[in-house]
PDB file of N, CA and C in Angstrom:
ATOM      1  N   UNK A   1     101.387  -7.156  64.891  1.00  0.00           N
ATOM      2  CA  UNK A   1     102.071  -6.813  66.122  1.00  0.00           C
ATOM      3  C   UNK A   1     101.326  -7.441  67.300  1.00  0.00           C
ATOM      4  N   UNK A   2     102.401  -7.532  68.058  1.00  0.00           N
ATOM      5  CA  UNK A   2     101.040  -8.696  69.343  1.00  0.00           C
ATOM      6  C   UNK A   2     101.104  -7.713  70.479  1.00  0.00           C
ATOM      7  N   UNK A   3     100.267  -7.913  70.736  1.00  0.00           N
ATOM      8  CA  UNK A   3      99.185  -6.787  72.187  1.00  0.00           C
ATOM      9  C   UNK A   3      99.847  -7.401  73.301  1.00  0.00           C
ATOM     10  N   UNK A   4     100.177  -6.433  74.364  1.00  0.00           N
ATOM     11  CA  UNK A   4     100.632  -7.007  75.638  1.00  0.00           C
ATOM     12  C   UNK A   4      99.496  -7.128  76.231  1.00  0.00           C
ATOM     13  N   UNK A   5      99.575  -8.054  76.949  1.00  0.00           N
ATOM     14  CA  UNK A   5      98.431  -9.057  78.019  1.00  0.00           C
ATOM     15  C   UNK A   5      97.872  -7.839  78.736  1.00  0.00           C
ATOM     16  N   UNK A   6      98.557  -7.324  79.213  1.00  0.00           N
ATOM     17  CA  UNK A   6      97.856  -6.209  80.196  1.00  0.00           C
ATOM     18  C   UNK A   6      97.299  -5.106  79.773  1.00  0.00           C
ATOM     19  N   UNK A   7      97.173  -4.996  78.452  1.00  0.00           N
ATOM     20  CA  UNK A   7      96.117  -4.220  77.700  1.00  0.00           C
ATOM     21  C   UNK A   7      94.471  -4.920  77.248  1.00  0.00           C
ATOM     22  N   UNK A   8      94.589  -6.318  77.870  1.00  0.00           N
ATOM     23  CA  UNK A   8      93.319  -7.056  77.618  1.00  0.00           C
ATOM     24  C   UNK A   8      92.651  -6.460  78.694  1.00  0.00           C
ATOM     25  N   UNK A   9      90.957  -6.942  78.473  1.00  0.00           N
ATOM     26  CA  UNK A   9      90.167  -6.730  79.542  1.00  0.00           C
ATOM     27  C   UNK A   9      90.788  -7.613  80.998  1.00  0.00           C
ATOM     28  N   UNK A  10      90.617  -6.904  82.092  1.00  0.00           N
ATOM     29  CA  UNK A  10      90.776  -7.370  83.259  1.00  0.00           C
ATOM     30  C   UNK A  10      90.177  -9.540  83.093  1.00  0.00           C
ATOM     31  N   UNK A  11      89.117  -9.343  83.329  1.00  0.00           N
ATOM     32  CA  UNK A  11      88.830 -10.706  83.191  1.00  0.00           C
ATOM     33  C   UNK A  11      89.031 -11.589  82.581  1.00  0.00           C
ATOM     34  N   UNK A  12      89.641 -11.389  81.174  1.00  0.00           N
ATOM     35  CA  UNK A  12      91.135 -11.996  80.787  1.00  0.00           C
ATOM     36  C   UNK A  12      91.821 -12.504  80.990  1.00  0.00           C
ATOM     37  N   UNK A  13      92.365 -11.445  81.521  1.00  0.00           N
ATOM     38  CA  UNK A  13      93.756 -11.354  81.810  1.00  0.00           C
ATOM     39  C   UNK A  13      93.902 -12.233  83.562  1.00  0.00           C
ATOM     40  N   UNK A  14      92.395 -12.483  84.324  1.00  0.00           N
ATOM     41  CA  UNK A  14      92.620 -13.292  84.977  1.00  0.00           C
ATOM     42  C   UNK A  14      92.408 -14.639  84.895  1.00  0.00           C
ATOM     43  N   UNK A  15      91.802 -14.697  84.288  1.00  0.00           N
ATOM     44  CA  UNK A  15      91.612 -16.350  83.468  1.00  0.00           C
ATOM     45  C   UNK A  15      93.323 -16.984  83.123  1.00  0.00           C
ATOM     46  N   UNK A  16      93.870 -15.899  82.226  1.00  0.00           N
ATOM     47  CA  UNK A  16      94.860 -16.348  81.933  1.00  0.00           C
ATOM     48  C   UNK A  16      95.951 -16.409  82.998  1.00  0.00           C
ATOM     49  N   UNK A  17      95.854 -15.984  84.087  1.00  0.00           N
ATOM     50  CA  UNK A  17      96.566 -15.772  85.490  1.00  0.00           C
ATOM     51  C   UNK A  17      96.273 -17.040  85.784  1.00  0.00           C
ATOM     52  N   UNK A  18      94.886 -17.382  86.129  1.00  0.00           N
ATOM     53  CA  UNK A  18      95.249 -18.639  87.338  1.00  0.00           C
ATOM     54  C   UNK A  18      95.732 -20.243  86.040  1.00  0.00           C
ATOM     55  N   UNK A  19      94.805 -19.792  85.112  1.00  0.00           N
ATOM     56  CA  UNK A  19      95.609 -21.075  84.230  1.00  0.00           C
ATOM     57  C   UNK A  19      97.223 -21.189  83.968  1.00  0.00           C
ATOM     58  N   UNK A  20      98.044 -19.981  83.660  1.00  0.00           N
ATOM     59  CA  UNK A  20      99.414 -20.152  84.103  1.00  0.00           C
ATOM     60  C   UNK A  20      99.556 -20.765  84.843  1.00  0.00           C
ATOM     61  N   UNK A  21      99.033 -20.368  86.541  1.00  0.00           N
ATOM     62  CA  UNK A  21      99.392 -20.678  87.440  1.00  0.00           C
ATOM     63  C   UNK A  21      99.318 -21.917  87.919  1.00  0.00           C
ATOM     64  N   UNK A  22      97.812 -22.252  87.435  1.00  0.00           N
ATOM     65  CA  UNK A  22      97.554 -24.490  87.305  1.00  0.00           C
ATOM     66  C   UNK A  22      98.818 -24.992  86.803  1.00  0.00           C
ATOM     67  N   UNK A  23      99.136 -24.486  85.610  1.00  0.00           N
ATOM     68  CA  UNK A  23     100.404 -25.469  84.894  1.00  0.00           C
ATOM     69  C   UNK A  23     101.385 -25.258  85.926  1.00  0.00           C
ATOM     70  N   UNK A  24     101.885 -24.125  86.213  1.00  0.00           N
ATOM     71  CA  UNK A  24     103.026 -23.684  87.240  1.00  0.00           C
ATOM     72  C   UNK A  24     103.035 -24.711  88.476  1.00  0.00           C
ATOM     73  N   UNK A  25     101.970 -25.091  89.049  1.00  0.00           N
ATOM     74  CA  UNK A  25     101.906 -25.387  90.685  1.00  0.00           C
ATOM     75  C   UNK A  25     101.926 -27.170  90.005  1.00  0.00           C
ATOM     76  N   UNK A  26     101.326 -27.247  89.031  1.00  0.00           N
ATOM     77  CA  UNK A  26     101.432 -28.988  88.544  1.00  0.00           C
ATOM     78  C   UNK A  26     103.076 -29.322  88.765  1.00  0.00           C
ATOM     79  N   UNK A  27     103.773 -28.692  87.791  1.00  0.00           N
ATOM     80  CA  UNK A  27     105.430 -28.813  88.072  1.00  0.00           C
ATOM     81  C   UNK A  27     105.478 -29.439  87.092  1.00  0.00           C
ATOM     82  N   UNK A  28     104.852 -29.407  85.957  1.00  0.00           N
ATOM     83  CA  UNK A  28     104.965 -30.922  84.868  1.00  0.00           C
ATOM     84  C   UNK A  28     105.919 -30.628  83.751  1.00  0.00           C
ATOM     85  N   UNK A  29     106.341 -29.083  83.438  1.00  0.00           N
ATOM     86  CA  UNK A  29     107.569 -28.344  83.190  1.00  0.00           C
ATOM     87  C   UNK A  29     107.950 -27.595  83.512  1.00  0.00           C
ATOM     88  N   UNK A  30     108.807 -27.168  82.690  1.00  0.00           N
ATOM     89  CA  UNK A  30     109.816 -25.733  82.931  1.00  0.00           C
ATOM     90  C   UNK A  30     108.601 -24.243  82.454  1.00  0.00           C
ATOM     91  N   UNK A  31     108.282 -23.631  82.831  1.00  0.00           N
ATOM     92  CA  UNK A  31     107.582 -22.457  82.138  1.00  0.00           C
ATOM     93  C   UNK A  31     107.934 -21.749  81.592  1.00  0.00           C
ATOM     94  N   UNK A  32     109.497 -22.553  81.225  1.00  0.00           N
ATOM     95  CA  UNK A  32     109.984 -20.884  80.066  1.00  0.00           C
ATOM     96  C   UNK A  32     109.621 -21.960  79.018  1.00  0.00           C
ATOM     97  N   UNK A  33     109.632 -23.292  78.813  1.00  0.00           N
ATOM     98  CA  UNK A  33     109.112 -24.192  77.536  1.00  0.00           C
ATOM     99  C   UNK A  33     107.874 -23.406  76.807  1.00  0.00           C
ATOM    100  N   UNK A  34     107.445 -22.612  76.451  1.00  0.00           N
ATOM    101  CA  UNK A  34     106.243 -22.374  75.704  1.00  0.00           C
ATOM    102  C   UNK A  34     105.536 -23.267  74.969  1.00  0.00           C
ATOM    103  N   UNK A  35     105.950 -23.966  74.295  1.00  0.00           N
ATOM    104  CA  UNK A  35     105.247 -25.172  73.536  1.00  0.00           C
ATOM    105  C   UNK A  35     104.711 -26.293  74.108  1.00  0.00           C
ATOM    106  N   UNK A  36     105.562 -26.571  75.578  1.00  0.00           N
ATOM    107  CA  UNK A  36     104.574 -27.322  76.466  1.00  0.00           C
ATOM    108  C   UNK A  36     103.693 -26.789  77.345  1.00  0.00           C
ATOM    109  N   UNK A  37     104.362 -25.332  78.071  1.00  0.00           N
ATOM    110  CA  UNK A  37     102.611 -24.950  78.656  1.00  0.00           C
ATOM    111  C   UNK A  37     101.489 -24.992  77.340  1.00  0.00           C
ATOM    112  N   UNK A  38     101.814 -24.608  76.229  1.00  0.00           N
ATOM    113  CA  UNK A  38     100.718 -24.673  75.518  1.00  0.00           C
ATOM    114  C   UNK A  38      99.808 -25.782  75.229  1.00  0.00           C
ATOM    115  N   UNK A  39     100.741 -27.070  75.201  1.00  0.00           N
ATOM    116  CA  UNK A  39     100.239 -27.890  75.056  1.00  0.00           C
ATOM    117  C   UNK A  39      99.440 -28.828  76.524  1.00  0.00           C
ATOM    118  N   UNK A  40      99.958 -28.116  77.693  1.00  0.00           N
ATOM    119  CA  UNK A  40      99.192 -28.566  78.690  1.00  0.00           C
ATOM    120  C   UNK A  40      97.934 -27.735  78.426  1.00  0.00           C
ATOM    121  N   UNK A  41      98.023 -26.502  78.666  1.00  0.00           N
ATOM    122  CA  UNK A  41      96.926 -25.607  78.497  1.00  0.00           C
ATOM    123  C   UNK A  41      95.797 -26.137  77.346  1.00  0.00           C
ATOM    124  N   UNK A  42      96.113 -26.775  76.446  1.00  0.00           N
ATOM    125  CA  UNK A  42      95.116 -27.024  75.315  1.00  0.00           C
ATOM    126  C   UNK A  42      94.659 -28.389  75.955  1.00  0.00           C
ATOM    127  N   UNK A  43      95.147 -29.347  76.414  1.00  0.00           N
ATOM    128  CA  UNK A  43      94.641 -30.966  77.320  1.00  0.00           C
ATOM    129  C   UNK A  43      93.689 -30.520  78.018  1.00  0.00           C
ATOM    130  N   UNK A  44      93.927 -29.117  78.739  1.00  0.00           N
ATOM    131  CA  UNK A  44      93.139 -28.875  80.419  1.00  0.00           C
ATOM    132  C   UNK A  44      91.826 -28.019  79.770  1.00  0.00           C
ATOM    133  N   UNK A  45      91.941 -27.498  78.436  1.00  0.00           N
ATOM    134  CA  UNK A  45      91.148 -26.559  78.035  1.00  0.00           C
ATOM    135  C   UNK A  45      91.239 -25.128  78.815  1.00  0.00           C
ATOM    136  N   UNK A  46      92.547 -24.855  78.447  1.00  0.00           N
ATOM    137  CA  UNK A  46      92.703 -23.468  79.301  1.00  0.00           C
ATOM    138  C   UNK A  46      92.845 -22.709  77.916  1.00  0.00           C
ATOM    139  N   UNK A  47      91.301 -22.186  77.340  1.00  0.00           N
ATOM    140  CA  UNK A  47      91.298 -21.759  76.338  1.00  0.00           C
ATOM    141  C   UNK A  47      92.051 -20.162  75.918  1.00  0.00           C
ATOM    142  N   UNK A  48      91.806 -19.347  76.924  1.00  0.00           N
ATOM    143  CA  UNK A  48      92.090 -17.831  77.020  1.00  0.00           C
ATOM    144  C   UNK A  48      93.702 -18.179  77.596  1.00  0.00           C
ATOM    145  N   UNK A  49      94.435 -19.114  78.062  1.00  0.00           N
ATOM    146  CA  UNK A  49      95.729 -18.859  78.025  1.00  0.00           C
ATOM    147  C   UNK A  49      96.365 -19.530  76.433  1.00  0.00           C
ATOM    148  N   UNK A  50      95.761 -20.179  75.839  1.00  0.00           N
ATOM    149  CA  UNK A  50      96.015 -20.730  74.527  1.00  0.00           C
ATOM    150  C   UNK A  50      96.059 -19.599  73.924  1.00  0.00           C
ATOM    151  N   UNK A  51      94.748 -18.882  73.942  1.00  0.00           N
ATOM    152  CA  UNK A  51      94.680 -17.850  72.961  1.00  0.00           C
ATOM    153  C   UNK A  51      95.821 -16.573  73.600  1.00  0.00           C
ATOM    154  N   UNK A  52      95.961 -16.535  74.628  1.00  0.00           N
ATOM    155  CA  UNK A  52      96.869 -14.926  74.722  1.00  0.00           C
ATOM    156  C   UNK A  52      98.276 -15.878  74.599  1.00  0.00           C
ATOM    157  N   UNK A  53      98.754 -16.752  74.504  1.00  0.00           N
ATOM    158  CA  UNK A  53      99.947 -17.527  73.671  1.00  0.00           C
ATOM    159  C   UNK A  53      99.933 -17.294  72.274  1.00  0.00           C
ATOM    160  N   UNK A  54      98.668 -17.176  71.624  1.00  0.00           N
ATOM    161  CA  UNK A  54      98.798 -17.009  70.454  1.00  0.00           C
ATOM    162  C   UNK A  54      98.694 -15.623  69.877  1.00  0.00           C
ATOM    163  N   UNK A  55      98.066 -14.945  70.989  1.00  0.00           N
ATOM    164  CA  UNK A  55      97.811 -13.431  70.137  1.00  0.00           C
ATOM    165  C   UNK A  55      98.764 -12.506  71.003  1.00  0.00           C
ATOM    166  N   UNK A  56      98.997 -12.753  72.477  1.00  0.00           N
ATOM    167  CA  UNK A  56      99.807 -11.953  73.091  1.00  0.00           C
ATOM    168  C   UNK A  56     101.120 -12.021  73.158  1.00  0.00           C
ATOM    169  N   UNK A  57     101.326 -13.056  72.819  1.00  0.00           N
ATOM    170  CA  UNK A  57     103.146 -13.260  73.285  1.00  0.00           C
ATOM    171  C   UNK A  57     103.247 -13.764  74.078  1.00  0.00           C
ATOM    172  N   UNK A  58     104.246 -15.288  74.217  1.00  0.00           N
ATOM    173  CA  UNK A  58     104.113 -15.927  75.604  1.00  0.00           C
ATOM    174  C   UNK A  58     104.799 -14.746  76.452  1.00  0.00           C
ATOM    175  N   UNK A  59     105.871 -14.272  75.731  1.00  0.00           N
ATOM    176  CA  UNK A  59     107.030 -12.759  76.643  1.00  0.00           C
ATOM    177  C   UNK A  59     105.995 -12.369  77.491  1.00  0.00           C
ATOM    178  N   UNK A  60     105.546 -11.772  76.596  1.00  0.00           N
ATOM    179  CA  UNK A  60     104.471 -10.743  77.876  1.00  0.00           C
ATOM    180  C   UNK A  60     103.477 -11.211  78.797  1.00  0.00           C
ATOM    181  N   UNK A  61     103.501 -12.491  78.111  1.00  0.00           N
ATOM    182  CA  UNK A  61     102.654 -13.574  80.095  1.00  0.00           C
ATOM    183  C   UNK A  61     103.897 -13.203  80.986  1.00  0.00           C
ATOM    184  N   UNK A  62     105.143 -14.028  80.684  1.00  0.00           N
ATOM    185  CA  UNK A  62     106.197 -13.944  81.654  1.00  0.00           C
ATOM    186  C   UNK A  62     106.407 -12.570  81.887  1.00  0.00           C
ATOM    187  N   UNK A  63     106.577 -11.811  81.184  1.00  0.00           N
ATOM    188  CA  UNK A  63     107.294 -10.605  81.982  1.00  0.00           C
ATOM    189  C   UNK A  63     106.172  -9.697  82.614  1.00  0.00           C
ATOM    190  N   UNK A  64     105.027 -10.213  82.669  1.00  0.00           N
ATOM    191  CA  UNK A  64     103.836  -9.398  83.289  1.00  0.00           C
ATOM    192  C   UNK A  64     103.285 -10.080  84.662  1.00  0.00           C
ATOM    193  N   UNK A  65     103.815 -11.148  84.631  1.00  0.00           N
ATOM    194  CA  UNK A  65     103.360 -12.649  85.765  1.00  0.00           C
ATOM    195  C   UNK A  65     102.933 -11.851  86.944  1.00  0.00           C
ATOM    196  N   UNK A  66     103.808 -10.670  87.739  1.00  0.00           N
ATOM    197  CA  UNK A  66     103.521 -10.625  88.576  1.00  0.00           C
ATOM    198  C   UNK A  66     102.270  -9.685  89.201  1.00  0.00           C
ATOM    199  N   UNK A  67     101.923  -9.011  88.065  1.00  0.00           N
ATOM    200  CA  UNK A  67     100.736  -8.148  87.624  1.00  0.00           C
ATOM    201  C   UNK A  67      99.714  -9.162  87.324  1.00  0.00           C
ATOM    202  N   UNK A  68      99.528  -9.994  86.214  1.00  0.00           N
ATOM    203  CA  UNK A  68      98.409 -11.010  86.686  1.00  0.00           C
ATOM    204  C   UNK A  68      98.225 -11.642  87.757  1.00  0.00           C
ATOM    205  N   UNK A  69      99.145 -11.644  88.637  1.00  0.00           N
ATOM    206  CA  UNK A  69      99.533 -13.360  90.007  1.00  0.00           C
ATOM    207  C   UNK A  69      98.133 -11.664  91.315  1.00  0.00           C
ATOM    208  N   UNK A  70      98.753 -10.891  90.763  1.00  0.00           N
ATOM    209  CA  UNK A  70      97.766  -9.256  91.969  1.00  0.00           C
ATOM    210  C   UNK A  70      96.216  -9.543  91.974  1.00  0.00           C
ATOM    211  N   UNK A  71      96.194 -10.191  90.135  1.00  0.00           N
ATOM    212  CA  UNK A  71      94.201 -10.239  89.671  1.00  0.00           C
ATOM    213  C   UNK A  71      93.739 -11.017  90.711  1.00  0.00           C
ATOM    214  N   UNK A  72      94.737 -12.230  90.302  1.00  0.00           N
ATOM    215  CA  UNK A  72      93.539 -13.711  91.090  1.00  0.00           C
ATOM    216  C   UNK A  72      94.044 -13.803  92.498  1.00  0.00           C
ATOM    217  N   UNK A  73      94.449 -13.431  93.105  1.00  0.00           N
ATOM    218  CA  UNK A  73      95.061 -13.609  94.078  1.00  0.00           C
ATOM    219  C   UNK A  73      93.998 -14.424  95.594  1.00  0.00           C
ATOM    220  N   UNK A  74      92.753 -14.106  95.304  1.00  0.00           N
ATOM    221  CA  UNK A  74      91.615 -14.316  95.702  1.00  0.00           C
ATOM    222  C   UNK A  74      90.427 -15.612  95.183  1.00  0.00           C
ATOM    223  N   UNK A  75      91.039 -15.444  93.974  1.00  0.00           N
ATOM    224  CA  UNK A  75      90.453 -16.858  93.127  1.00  0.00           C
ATOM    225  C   UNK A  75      91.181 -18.576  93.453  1.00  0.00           C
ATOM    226  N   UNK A  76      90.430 -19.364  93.406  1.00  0.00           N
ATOM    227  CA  UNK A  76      90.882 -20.847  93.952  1.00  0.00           C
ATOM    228  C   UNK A  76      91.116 -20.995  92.137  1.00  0.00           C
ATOM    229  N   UNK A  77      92.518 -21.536  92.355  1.00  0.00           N
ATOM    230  CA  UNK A  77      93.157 -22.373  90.968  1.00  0.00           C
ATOM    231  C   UNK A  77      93.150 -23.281  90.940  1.00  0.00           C
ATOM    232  N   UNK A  78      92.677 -23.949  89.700  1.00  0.00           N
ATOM    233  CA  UNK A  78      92.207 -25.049  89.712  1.00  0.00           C
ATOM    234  C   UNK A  78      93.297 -26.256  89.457  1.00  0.00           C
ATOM    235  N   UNK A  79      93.072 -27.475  89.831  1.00  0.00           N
ATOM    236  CA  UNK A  79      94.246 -28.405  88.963  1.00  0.00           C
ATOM    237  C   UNK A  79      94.190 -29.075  88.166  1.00  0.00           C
ATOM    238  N   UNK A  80      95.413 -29.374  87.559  1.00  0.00           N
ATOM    239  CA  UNK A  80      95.885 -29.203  86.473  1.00  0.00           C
ATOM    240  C   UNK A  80      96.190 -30.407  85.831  1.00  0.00           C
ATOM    241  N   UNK A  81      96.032 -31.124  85.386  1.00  0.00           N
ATOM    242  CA  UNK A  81      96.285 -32.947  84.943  1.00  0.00           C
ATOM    243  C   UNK A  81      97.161 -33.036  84.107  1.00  0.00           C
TER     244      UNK A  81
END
């Protein structure tokens, strides 16, 4: 059964916030594609969003987005190649 994101530790769960958010602000797809954020995420070494793709459910990145976007909100995101 896969764990919703927002049952991970906080620091997690913000890692995996602003790396969404790198791929997101790049524009280089669609973010409902899962198989290509993943595969950007694995180029950039956005290891903890690889892994909560694999153990959390991409669903529950998206349907939680706006609960992670609260974590980092304060953190500089990095870009994204």
């Amino acid at each position: 059964m896969k764990m919703n994101i927002v049952e991970q530790p906080i620091e997690f769960q913000k890692q995996v916030g602003v790396q969404y958010e790198a791929i997101r602000l790049s524009g280089q797809t669609n973010m409902f594609d899962q198989g290509t954020v993943r595969l950007i995420a694995e180029n950039n070494d956005y290891n903890e969003l690889v892994e909560a793709i694999n153990n959390n459910g991409y669903s529950s990145i998206l349907k939680n987005y706006s609960t992670l976007r609260e974590l980092f909100e304060e953190i500089e995101v990095p870009e994204c190649f």
